[in-house]
N, C-alpha and C. Protein backbone atom coordinates (compact mmCIF):
# COMPACT_ATOMS: atom_id res chain seq x y z
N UNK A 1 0.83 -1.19 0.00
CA UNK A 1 0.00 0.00 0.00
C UNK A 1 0.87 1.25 0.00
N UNK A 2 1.69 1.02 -0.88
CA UNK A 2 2.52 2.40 -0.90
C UNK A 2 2.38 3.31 -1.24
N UNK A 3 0.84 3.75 -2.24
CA UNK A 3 0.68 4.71 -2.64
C UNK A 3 -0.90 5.45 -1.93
N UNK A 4 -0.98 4.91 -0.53
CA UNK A 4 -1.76 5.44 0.45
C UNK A 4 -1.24 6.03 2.00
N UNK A 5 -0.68 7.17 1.70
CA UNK A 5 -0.09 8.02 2.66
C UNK A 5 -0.79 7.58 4.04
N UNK A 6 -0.08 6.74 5.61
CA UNK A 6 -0.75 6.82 6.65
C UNK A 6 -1.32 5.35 6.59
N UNK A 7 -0.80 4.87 6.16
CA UNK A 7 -1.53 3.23 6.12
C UNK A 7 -0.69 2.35 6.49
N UNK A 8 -1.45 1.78 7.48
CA UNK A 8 -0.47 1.14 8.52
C UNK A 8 -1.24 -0.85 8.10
N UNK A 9 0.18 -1.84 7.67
CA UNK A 9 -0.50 -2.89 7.92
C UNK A 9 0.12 -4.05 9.00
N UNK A 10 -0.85 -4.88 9.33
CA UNK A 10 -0.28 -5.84 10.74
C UNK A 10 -0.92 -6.83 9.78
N UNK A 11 -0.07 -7.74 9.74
CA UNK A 11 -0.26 -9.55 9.86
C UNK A 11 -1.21 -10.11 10.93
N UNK A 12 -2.64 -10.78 10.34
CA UNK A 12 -2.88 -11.58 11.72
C UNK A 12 -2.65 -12.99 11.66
N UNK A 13 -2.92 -13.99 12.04
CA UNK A 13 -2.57 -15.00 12.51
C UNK A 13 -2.63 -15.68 11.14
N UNK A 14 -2.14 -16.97 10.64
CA UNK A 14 -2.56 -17.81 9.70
C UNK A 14 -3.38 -19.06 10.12
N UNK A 15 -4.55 -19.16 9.30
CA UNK A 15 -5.62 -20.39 10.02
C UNK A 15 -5.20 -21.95 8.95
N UNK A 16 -4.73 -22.72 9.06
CA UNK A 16 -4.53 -23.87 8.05
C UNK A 16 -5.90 -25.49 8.45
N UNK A 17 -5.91 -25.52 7.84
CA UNK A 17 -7.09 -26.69 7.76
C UNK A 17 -5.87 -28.04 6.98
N UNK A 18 -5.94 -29.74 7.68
CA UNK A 18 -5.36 -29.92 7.22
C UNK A 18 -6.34 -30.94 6.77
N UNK A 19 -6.20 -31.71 5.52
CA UNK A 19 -7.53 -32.90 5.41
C UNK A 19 -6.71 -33.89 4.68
N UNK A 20 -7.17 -35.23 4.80
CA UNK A 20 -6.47 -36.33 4.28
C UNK A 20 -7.71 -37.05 3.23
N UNK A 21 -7.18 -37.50 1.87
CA UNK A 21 -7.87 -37.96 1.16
C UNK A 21 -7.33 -39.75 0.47
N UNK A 22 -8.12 -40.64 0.46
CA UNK A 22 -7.66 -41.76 0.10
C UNK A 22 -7.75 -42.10 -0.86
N UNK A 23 -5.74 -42.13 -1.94
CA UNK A 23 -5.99 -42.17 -3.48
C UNK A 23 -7.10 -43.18 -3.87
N UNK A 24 -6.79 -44.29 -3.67
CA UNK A 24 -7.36 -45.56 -4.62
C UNK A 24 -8.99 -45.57 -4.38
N UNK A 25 -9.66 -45.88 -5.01
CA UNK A 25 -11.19 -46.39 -4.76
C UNK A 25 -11.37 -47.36 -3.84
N UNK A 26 -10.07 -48.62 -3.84
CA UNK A 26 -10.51 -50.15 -3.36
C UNK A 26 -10.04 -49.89 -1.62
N UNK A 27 -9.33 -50.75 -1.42
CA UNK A 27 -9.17 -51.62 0.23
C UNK A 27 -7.96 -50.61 0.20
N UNK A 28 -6.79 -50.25 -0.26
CA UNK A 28 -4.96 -49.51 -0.34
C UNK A 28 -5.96 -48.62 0.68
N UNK A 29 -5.85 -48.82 2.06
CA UNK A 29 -5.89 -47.19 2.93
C UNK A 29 -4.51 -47.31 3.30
N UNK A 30 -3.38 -47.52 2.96
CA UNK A 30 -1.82 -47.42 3.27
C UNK A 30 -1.68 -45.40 2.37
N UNK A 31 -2.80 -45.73 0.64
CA UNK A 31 -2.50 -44.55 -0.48
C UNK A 31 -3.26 -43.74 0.32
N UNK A 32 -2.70 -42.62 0.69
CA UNK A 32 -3.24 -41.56 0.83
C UNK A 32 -2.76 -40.02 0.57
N UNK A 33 -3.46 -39.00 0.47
CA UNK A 33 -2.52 -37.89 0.00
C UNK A 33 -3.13 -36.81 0.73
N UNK A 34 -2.57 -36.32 1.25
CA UNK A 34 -2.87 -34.62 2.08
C UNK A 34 -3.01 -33.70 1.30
N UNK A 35 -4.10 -32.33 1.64
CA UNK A 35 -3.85 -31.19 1.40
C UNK A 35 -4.38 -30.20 2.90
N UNK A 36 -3.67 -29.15 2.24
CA UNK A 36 -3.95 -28.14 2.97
C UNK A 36 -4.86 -26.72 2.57
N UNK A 37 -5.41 -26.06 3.10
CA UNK A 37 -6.01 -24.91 3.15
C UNK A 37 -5.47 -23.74 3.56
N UNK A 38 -4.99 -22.95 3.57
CA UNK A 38 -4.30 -21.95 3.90
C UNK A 38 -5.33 -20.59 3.95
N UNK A 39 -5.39 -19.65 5.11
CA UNK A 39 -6.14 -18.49 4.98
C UNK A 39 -5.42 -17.42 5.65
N UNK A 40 -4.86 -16.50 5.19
CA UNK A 40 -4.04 -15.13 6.01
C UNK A 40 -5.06 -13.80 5.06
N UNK A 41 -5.14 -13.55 6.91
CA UNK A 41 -5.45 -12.07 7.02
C UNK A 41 -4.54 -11.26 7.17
N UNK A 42 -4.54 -9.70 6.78
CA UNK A 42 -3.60 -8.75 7.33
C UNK A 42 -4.88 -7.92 7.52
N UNK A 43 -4.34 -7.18 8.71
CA UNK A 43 -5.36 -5.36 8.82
C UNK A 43 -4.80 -4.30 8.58
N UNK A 44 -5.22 -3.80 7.98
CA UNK A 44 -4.66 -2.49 7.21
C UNK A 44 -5.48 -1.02 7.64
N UNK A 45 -4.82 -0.23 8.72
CA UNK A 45 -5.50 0.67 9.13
C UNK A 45 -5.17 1.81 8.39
N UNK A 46 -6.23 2.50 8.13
CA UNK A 46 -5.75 4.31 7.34
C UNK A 46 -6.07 5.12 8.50
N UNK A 47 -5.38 6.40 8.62
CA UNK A 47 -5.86 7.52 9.32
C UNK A 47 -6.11 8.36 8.62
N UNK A 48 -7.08 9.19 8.35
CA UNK A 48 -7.26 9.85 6.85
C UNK A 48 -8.77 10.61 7.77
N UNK A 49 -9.24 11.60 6.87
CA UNK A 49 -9.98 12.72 7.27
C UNK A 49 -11.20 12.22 6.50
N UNK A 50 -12.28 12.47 7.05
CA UNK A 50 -13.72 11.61 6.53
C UNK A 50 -14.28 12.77 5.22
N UNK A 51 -13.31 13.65 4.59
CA UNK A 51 -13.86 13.67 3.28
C UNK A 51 -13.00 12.81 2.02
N UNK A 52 -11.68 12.58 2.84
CA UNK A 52 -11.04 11.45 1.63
C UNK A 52 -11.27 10.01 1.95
N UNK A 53 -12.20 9.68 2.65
CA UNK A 53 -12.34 8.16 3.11
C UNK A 53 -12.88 7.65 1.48
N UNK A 54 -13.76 8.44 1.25
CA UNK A 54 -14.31 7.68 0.05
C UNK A 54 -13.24 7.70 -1.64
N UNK A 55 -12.12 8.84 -1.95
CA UNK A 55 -10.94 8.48 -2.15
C UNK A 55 -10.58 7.10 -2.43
N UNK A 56 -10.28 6.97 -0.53
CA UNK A 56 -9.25 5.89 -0.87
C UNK A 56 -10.12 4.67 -0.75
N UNK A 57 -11.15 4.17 -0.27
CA UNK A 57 -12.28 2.90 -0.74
C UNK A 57 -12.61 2.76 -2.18
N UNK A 58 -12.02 3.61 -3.02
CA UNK A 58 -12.30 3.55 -4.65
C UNK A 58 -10.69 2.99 -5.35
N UNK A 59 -9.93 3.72 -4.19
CA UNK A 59 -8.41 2.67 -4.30
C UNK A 59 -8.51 1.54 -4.58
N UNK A 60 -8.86 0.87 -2.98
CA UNK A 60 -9.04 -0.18 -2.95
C UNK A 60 -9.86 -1.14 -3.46
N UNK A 61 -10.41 -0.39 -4.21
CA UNK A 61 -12.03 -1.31 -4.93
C UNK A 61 -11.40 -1.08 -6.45
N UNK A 62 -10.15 -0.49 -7.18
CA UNK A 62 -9.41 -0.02 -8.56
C UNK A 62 -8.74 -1.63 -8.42
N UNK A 63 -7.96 -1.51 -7.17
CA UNK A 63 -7.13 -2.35 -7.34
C UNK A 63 -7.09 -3.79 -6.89
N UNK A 64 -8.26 -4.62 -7.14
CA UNK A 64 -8.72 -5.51 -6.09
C UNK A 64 -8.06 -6.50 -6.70
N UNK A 65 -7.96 -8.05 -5.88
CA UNK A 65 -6.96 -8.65 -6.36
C UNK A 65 -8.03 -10.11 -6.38
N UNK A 66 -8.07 -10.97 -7.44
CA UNK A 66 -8.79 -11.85 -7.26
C UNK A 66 -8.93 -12.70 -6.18
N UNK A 67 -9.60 -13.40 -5.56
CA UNK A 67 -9.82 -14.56 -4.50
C UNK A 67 -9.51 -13.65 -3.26
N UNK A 68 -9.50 -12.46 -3.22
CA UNK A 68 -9.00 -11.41 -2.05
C UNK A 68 -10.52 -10.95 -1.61
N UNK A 69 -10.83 -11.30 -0.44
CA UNK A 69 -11.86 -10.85 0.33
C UNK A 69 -11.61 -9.37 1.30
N UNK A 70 -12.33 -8.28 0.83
CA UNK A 70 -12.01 -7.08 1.85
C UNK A 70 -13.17 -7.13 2.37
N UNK A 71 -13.08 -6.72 3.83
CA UNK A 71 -14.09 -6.28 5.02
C UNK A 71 -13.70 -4.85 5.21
N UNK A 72 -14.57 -3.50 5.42
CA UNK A 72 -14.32 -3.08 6.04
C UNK A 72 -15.05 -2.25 7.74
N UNK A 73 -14.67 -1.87 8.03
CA UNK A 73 -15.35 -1.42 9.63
C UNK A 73 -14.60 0.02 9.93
N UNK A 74 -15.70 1.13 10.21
CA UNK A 74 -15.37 2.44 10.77
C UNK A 74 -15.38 2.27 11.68
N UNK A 75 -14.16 3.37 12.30
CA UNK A 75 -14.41 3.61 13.65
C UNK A 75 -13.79 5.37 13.67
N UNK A 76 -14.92 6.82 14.18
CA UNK A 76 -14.53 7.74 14.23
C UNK A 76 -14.21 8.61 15.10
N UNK A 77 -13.90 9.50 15.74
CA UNK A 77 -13.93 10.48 17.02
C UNK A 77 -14.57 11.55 16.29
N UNK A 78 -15.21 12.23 17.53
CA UNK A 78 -16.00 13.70 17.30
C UNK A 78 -15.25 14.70 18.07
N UNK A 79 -15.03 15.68 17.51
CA UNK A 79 -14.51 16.57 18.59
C UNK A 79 -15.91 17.21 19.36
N UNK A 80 -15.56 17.68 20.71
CA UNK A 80 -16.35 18.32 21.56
C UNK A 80 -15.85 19.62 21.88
């Protein structure tokens, strides 16, 4: 995200699923073959002023990357 001034990203955890599948059709449960699932999140926080929020959500919606799931969630302060 280098071309979004103030954008901060953190790694979260990686979730792996592991599952076992048995090649042959017949009786061979010796054949078997593994896969895995792999899912990584990162969070990517902006600090940015709520008239360029919508800006940079058109960024991120230019440059979307296939099989890439975005969430996002506000959170604002008010001054008093």
């Amino acid at each position: 995200l280098g071309d979004i001034p103030n954008a901060k990203v953190c790694g979260l955890p990686t979730e792996r699923s592991l599952f076992t599948v048995i090649q042959g059709p017949h009786i061979d449960k010796k054949s078997r073959e593994q896969f895995d699932i792999q899912t990584r999140k990162w969070r990517v926080t902006i600090d940015t002023e709520t008239s360029k929020l919508r800006e940079k959500l058109e960024f991120l919606k230019e440059h979307r990357i296939p099989g890439v799931e975005i969430k996002a969630r506000f959170q604002y302060k008010t001054r008093m």
